[in-house]
Protein backbone atom coordinates (compact mmCIF):
# COMPACT_ATOMS: atom_id res chain seq x y z
CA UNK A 1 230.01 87.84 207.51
CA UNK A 2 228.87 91.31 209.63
CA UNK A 3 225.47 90.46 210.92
CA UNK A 4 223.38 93.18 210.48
CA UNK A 5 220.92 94.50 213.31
CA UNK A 6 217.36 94.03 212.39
CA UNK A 7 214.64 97.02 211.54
CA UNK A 8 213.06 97.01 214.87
CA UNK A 9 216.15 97.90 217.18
CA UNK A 10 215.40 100.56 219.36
CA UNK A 11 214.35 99.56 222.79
CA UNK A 12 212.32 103.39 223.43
CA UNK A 13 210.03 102.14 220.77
CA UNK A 14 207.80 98.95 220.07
CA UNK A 15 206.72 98.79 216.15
CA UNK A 16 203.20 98.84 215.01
CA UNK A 17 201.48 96.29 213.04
CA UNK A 18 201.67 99.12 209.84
CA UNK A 19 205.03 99.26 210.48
CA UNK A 20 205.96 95.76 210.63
CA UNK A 21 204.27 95.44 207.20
CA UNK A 22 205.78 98.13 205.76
CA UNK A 23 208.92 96.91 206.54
CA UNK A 24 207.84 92.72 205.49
CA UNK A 25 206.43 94.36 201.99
CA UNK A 26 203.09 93.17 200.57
CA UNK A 27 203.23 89.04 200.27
CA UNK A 28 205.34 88.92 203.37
CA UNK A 29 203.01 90.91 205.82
CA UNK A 30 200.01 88.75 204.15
CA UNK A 31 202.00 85.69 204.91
CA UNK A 32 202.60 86.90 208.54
CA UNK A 33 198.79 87.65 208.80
CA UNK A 34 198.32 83.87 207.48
CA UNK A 35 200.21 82.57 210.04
CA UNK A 36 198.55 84.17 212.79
CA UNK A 37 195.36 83.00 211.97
CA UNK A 38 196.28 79.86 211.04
CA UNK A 39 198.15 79.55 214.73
CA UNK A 40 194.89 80.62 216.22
CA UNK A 41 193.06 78.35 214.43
CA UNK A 42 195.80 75.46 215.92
CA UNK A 43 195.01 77.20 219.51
CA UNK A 44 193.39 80.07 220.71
CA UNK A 45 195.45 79.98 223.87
CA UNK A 46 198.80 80.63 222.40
CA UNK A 47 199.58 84.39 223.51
CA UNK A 48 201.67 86.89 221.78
CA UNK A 49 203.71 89.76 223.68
CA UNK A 50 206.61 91.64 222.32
CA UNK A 51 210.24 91.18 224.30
CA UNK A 52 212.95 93.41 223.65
CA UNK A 53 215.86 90.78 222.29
CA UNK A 54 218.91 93.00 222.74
CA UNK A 55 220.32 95.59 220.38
CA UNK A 56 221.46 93.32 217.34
CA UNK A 57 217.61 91.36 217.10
CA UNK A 58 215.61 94.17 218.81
CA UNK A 59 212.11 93.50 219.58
CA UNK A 60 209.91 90.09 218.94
CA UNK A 61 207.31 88.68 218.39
CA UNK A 62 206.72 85.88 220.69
CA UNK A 63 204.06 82.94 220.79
CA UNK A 64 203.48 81.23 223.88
CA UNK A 65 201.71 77.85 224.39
CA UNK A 66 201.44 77.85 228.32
CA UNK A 67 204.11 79.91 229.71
CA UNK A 68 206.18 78.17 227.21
CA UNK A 69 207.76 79.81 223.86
CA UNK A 70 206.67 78.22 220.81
CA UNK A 71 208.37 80.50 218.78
CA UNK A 72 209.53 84.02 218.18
CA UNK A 73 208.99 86.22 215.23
CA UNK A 74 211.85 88.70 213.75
CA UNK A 75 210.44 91.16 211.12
CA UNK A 76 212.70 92.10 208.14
CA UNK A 77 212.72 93.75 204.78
CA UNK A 78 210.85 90.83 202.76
CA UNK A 79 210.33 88.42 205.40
CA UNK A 80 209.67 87.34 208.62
CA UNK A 81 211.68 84.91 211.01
CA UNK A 82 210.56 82.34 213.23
CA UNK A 83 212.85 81.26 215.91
CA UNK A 84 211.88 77.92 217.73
CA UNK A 85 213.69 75.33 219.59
CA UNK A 86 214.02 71.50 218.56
CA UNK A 87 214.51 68.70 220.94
CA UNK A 88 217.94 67.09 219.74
CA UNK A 89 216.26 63.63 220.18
CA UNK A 90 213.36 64.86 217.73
CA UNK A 91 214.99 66.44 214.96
CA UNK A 92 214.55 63.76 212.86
CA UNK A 93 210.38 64.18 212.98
CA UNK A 94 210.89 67.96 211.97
CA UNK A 95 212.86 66.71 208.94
CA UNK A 96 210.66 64.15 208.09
CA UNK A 97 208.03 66.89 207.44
CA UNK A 98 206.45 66.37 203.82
CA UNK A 99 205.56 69.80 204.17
CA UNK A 100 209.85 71.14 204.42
CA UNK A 101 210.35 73.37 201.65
CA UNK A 102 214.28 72.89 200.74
CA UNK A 103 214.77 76.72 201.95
CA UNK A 104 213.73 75.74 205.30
CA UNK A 105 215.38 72.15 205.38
CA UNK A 106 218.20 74.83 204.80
CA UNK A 107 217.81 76.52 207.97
CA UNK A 108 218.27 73.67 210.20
CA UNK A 109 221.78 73.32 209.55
CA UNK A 110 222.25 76.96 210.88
CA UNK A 111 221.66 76.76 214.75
CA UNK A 112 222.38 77.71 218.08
CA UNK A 113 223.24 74.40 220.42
CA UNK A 114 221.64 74.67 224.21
CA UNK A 115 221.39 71.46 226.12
CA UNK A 116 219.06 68.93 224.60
CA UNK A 117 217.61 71.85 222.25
CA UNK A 118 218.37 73.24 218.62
CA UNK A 119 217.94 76.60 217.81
CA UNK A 120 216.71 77.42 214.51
CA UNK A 121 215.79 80.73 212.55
CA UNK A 122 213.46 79.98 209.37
CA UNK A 123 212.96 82.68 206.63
CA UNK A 124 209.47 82.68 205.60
CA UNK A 125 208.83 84.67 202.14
CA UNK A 126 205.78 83.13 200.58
CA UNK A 127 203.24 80.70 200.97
CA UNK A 128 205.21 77.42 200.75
CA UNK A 129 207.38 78.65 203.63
CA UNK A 130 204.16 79.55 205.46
CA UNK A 131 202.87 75.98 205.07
CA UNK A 132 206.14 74.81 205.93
CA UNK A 133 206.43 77.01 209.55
CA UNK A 134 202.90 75.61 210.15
CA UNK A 135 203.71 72.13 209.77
CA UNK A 136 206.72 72.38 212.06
CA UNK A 137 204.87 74.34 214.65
CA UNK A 138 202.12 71.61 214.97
CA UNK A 139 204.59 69.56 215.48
CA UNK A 140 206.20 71.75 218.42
CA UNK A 141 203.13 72.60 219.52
CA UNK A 142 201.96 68.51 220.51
CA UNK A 143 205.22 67.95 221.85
CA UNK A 144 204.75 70.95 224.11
CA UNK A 145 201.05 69.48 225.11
CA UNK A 146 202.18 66.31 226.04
CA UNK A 147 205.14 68.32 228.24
CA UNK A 148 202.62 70.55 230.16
CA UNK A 149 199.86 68.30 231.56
CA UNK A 150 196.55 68.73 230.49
CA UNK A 151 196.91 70.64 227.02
CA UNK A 152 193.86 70.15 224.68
CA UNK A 153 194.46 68.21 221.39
């Protein structure tokens, strides 16, 4: 399979929030605005920034907890990605999840391998995906507290 290189590709220009949604579609883009909040709501210190990911991704979204990536959001026609590391030794709390739609249990068998860390990309379309991200990014989100000294809980 030909991966194909994502909407936002061209390094001369960042996309706008209208054309991120235009791109997501309705239900996506309200998902993605869902997210957000709910994310803020988790912790108003996580930042956002775009970052130019090479030709083939292009430019994303990412949330930071600390000077450390919690995830990274790819925009596509009908849904959004997030893009988060795992810790190999906890894998089996992100599966454990109640919350794990079977499309995103899905996406854990498709990853990138770095040392001690999974990479995973998880398709979010509608609400149940939403609710599944959010579970798994709590979940990232105390294990990154307890790794940088002093986070709020």
């Amino acid at each position: 399979m030909v991966d194909e290189k994502l909407p936002f590709n061209n390094f001369k220009h960042i996309p706008s929030r209208p054309e991120i949604d235009t791109v997501l579609g309705m239900l996506p883009a309200l998902e993605l605005k869902r997210f957000e909040e709910q994310l803020d709501l988790l912790d108003s210190t996580i930042s956002w920034a775009f970052q130019w990911y090479e030709n083939l991704e292009g430019w994303g979204y990412r949330a930071s907890f600390k000077q450390r990536v919690l995830c990274i959001l790819h925009f596509d026609r009908g849904y959004f990605s997030a893009t988060l590391s795992i810790p190999l030794a906890m894998e089996y709390k992100y599966l454990a999840l109640k919350e794990l739609t079977p499309n995103m249990r899905e996406h854990f068998k498709d990853y990138r391998l770095s040392q001690k860390m999974k990479w995973v990309s998880l398709h979010v379309k509608n609400r149940a995906d939403t609710d599944s991200l959010l579970a798994i990014i709590r979940l990232k989100l105390e294990d990154l507290r307890q790794k940088t000294a002093g986070g709020k809980k």
